[in-house]
N, C-alpha and C. Protein backbone atom coordinates (compact mmCIF):
# COMPACT_ATOMS: atom_id res chain seq x y z
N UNK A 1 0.84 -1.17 0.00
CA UNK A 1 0.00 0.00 0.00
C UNK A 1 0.89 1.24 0.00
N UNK A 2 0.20 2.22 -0.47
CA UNK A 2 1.34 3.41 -1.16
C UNK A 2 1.01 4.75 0.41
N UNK A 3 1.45 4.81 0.68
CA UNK A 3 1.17 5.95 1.93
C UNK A 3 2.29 7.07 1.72
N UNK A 4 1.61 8.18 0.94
CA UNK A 4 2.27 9.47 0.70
C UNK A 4 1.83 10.03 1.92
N UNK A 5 3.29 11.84 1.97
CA UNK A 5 3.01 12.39 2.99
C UNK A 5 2.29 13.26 2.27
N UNK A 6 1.41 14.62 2.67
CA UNK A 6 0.78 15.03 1.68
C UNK A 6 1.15 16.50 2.69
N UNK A 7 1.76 17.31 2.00
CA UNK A 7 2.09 18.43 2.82
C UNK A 7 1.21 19.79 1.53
N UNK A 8 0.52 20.17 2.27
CA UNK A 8 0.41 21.61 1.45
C UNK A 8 -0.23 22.47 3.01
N UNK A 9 -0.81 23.97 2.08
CA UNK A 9 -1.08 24.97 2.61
C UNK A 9 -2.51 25.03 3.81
N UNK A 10 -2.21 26.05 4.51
CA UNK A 10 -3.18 26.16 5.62
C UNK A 10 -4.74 25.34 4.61
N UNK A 11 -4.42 26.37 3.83
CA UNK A 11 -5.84 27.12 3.41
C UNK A 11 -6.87 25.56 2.73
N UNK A 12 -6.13 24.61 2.25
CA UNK A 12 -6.44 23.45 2.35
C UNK A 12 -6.74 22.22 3.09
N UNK A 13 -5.62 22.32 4.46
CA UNK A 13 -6.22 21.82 5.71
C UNK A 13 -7.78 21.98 5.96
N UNK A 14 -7.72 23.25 6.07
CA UNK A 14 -9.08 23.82 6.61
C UNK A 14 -10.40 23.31 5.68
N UNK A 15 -10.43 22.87 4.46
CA UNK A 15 -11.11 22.56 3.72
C UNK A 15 -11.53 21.51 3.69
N UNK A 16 -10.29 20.85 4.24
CA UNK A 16 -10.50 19.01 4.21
C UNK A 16 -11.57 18.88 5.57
N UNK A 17 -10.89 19.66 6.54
CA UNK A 17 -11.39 19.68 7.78
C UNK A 17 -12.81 20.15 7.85
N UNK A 18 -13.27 21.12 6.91
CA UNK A 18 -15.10 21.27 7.01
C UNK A 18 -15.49 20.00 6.17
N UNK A 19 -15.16 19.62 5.04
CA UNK A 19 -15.31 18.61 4.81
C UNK A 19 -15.70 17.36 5.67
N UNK A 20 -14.59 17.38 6.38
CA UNK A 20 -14.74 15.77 7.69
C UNK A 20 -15.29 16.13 8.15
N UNK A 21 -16.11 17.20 8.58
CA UNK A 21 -16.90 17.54 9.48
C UNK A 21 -18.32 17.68 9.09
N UNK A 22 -18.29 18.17 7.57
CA UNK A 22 -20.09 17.79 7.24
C UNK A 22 -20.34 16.47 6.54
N UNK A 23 -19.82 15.73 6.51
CA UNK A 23 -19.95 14.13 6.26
C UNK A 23 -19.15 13.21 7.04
N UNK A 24 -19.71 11.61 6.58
CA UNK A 24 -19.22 10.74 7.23
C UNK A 24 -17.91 9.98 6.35
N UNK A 25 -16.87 11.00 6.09
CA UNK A 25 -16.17 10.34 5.51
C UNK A 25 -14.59 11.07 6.08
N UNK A 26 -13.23 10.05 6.26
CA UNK A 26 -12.22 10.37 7.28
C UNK A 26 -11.49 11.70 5.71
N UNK A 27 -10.32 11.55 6.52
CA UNK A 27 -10.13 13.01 6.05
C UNK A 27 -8.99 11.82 4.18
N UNK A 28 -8.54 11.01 4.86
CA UNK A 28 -8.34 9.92 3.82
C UNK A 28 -8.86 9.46 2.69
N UNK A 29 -10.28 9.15 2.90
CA UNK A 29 -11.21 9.00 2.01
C UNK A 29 -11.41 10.45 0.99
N UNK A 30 -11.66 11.37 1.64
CA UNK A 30 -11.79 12.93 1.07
C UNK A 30 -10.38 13.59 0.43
N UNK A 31 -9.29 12.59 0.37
CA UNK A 31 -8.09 13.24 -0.20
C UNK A 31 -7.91 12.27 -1.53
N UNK A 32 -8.36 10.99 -1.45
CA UNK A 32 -8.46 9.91 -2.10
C UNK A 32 -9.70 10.31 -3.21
N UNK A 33 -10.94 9.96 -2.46
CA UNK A 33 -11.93 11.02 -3.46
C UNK A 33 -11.50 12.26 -4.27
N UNK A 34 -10.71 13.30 -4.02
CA UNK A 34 -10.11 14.26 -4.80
C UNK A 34 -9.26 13.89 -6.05
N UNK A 35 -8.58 12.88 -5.85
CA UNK A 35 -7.36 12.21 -6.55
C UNK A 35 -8.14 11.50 -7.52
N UNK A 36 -9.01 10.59 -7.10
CA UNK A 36 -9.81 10.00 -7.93
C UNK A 36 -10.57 10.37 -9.11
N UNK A 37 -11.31 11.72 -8.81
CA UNK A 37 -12.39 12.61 -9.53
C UNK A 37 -11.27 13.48 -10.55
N UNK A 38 -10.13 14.01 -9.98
CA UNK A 38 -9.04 14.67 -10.49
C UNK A 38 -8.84 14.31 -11.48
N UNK A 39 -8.68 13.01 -12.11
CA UNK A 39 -7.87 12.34 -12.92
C UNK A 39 -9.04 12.38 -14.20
N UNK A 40 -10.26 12.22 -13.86
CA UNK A 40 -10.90 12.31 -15.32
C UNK A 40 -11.49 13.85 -15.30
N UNK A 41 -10.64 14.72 -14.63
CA UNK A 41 -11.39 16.10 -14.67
C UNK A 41 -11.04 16.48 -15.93
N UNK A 42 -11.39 17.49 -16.98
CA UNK A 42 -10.75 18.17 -17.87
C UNK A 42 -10.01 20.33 -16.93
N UNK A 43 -10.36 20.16 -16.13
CA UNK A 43 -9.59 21.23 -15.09
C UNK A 43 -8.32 20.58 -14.76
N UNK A 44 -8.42 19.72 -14.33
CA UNK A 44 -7.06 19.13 -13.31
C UNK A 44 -6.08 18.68 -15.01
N UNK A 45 -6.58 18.59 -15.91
CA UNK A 45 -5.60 18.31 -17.25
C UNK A 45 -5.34 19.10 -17.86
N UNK A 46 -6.17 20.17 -17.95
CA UNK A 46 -5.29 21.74 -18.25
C UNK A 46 -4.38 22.27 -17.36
N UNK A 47 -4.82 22.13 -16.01
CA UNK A 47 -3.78 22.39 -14.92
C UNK A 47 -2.51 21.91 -15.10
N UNK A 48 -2.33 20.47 -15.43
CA UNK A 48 -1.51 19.98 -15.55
C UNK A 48 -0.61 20.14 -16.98
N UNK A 49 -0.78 20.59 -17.59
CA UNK A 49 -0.83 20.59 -19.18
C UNK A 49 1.04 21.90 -19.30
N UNK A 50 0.79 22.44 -18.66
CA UNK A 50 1.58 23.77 -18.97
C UNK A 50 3.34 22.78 -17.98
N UNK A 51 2.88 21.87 -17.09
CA UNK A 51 3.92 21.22 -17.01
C UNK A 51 4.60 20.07 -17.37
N UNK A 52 3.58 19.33 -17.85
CA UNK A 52 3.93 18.16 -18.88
C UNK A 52 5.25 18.18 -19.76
N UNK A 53 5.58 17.10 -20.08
CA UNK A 53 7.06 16.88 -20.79
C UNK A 53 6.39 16.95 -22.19
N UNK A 54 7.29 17.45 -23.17
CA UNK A 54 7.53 17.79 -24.71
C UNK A 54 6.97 16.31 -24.95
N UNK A 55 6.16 16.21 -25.77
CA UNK A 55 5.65 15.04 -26.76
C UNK A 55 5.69 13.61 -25.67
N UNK A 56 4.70 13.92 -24.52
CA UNK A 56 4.37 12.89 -23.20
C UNK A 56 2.94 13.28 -22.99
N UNK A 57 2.03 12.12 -23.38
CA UNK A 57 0.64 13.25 -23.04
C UNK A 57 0.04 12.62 -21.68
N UNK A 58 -0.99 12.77 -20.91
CA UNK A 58 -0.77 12.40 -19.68
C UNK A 58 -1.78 11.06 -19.56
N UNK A 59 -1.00 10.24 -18.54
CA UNK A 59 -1.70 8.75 -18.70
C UNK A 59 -3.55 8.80 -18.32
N UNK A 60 -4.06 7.86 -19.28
CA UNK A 60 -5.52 8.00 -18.85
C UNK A 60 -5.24 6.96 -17.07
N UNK A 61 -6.63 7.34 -16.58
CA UNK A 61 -6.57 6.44 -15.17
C UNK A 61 -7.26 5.06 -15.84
N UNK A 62 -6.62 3.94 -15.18
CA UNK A 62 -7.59 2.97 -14.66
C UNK A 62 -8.64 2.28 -13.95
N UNK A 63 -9.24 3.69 -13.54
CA UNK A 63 -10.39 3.72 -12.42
C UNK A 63 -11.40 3.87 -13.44
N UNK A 64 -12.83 3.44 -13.84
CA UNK A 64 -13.24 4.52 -14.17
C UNK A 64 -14.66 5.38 -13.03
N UNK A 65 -14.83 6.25 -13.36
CA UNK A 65 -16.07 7.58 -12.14
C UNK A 65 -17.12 6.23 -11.46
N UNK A 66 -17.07 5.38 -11.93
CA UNK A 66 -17.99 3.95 -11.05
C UNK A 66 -17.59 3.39 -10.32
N UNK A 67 -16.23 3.61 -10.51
CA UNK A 67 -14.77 2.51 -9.33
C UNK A 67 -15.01 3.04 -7.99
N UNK A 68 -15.62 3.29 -7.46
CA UNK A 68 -16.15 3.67 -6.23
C UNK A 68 -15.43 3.33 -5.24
N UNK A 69 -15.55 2.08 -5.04
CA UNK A 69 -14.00 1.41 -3.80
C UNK A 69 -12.64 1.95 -3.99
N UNK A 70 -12.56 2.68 -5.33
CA UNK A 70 -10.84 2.87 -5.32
C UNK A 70 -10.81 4.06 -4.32
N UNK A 71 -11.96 4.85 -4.19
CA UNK A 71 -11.38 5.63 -3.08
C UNK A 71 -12.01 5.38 -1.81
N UNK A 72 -12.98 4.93 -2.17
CA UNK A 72 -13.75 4.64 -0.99
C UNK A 72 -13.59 3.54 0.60
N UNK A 73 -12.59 2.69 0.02
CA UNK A 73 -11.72 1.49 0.95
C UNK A 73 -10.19 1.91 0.44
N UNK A 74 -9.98 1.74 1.72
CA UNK A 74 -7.88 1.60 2.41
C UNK A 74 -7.48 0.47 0.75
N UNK A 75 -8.20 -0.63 0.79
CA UNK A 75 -7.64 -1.96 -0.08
C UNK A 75 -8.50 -2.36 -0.22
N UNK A 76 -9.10 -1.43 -2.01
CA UNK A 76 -10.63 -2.15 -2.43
C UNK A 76 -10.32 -3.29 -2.97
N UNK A 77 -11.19 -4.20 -3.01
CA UNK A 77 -11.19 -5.21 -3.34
C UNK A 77 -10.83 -5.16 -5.20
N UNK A 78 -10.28 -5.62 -6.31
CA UNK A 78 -10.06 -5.01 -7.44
C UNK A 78 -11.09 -6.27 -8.57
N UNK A 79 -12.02 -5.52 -9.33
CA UNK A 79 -12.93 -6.07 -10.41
C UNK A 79 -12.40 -6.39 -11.59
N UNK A 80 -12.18 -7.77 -12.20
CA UNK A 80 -12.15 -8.01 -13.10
C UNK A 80 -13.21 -7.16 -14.03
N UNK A 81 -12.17 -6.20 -14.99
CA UNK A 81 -13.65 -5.50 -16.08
C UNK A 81 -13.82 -7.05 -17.21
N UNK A 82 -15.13 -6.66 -17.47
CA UNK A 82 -16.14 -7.57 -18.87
C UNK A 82 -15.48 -7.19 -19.77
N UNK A 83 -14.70 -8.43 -20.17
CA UNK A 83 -14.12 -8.17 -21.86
C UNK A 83 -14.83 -8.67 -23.03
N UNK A 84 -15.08 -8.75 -23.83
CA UNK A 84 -15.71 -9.00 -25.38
C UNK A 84 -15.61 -10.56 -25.46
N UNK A 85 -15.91 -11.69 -25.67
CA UNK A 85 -15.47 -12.74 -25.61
C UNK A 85 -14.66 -12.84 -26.79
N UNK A 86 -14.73 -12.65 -27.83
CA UNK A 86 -13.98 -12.46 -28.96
C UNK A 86 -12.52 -11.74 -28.80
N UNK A 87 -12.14 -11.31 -27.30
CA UNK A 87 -10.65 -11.05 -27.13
C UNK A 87 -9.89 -11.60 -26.30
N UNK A 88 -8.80 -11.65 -27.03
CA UNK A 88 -8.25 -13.11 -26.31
C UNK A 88 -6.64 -12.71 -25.62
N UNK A 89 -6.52 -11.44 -25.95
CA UNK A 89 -5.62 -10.39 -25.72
C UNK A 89 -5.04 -10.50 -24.15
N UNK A 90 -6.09 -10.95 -23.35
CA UNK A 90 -6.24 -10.89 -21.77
C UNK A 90 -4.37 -11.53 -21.37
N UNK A 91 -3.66 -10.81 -21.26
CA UNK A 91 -2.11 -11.07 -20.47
C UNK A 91 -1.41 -11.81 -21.77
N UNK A 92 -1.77 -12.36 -22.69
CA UNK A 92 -0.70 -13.51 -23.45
C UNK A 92 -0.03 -12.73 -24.39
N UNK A 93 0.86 -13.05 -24.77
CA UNK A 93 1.64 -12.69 -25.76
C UNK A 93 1.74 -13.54 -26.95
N UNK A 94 1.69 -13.28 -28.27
CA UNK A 94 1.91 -14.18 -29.47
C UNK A 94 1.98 -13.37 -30.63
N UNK A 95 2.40 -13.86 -31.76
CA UNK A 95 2.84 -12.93 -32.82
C UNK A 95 1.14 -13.03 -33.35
N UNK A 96 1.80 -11.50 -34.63
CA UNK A 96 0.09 -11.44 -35.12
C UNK A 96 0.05 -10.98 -36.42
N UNK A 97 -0.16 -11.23 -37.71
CA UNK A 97 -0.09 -10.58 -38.92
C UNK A 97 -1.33 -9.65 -39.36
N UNK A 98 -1.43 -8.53 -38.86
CA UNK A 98 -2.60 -7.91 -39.35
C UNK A 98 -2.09 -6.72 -40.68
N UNK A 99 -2.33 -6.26 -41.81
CA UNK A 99 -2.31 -5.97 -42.93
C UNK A 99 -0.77 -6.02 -43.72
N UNK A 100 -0.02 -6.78 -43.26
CA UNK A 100 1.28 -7.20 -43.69
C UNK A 100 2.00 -6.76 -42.56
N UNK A 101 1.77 -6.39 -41.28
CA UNK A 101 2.24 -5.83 -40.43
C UNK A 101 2.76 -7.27 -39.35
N UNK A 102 3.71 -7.33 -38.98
CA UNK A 102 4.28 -8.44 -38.28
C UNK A 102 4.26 -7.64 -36.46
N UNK A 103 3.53 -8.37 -35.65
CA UNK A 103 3.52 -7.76 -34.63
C UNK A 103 4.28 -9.26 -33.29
N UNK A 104 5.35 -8.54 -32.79
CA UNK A 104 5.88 -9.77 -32.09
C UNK A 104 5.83 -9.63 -30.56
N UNK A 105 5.20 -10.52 -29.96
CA UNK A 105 4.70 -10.79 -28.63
C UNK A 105 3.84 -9.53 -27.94
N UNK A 106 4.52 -8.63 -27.26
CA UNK A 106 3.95 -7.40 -26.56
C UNK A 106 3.94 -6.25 -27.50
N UNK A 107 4.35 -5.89 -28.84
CA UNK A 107 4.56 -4.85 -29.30
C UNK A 107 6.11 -4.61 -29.61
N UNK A 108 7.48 -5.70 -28.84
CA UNK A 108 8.53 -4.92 -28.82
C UNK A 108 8.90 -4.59 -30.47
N UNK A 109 8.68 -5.08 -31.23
CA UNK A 109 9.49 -5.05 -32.96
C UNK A 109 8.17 -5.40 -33.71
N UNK A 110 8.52 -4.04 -34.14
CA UNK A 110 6.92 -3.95 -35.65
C UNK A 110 7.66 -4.26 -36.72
N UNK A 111 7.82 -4.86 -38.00
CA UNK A 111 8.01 -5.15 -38.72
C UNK A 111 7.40 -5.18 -40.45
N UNK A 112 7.23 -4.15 -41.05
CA UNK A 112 6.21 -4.12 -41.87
C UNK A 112 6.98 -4.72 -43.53
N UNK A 113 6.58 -6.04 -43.90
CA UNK A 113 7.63 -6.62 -44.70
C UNK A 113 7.00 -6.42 -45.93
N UNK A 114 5.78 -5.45 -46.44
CA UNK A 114 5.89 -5.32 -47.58
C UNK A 114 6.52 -3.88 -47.81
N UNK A 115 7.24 -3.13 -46.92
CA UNK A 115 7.89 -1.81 -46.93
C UNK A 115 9.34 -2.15 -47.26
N UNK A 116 9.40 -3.27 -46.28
CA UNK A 116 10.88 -3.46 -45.55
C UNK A 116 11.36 -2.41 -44.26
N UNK A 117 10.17 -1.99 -44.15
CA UNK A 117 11.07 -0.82 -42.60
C UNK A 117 10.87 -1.86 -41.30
N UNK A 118 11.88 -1.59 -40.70
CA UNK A 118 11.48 -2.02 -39.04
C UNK A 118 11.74 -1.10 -38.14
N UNK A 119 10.94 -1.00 -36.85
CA UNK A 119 10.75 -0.18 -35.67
C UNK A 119 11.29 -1.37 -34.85
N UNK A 120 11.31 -0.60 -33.62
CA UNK A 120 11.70 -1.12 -32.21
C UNK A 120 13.36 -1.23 -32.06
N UNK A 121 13.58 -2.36 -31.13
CA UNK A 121 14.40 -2.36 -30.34
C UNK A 121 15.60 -3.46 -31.42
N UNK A 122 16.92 -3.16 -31.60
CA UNK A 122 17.81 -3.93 -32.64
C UNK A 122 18.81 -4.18 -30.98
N UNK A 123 19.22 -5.29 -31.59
CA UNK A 123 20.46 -5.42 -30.66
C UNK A 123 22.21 -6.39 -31.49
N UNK A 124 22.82 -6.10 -30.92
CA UNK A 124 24.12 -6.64 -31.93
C UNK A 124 23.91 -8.24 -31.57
N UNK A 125 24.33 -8.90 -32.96
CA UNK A 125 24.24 -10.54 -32.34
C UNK A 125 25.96 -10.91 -33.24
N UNK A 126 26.46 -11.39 -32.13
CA UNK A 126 27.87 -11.57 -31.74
C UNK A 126 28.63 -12.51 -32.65
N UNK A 127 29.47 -13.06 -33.34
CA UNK A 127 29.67 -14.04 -34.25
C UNK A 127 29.54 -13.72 -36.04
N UNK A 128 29.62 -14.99 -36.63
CA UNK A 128 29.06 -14.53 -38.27
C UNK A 128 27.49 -14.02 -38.46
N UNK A 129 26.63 -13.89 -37.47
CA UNK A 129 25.31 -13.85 -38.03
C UNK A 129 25.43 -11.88 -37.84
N UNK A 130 24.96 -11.51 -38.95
CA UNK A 130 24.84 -9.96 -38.97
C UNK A 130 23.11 -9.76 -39.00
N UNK A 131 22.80 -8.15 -38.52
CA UNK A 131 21.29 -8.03 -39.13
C UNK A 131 21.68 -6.92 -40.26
N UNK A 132 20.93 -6.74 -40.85
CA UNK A 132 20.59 -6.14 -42.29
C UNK A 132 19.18 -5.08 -42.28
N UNK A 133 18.68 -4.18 -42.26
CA UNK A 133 17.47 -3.93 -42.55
C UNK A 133 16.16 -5.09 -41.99
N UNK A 134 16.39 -5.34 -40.51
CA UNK A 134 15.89 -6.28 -40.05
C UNK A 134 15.21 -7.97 -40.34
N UNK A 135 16.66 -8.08 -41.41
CA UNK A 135 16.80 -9.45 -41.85
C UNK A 135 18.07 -10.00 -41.22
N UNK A 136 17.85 -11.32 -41.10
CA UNK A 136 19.30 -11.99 -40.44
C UNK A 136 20.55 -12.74 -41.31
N UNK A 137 21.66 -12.47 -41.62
CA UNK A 137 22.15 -12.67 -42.41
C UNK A 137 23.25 -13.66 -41.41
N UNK A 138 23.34 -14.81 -42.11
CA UNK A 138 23.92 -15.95 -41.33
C UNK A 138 25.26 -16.27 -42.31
N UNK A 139 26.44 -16.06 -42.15
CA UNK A 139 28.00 -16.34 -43.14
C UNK A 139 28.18 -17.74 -42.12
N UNK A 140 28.44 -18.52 -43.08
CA UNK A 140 28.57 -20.45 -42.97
C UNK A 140 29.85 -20.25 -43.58
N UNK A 141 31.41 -20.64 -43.21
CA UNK A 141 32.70 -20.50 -43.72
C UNK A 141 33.20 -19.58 -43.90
């Protein structure tokens, strides 16, 4: 469990504190609730916007405004979401040919072989075998 310190200004104490005081909810729940609602605000993403990194846009949440326990319990219990039965995507990894596009396990190396370009990650392989334009070139003698 993640337990930040949460330091800010008077003027926010005091807010949390009428807060805990006209409902039945600890001052935890009401900082959690903030965080929660925050994340699909379009305020809290303009807010955030002017500090964001050059070409990083900001992660969507995994909650969505129904996830109720995520703020509402210390350690909500966590819901499998309803997937499509037709996806089979759920954790596995396997290659995939969709429009000549070669897709290998998680995404690491796209491969598009009626271009010949490749993306991702190259690494040196040691010995006679060279790569080429993400072909493997194997020297025998």
């Amino acid at each position: 469990m993640y337990r930040p310190t949460v330091r800010y200004d008077d003027i926010f104490r005091d807010y949390v504190d009428k807060l805990f005081h006209t409902c039945h909810l600890d001052r935890n729940q009401i900082i959690r609730g903030a965080l929660f609602a925050a994340a699909h605000s379009k305020e809290f993403q303009e807010l955030l916007k002017p500090f964001c990194k050059k070409d990083v846009s900001l992660p969507f949440p995994s909650w969505q405004l129904e996830d109720g326990q995520y703020w509402m319990e210390q350690r909500p219990v966590k819901k499998e979401r309803r997937r499509d039965v037709n996806d089979d995507s759920a954790g596995k990894t396997k290659n995939s040919i969709v429009d000549g596009t070669v897709r290998y396990g998680s995404g690491d190396l796209q491969e598009n072989r009626r271009l010949g370009t490749q993306q991702g990650p190259t690494r040196e392989i040691p010995g006679r075998i060279k790569t080429e334009n993400g072909r493997i070139k194997i020297r025998i003698g």
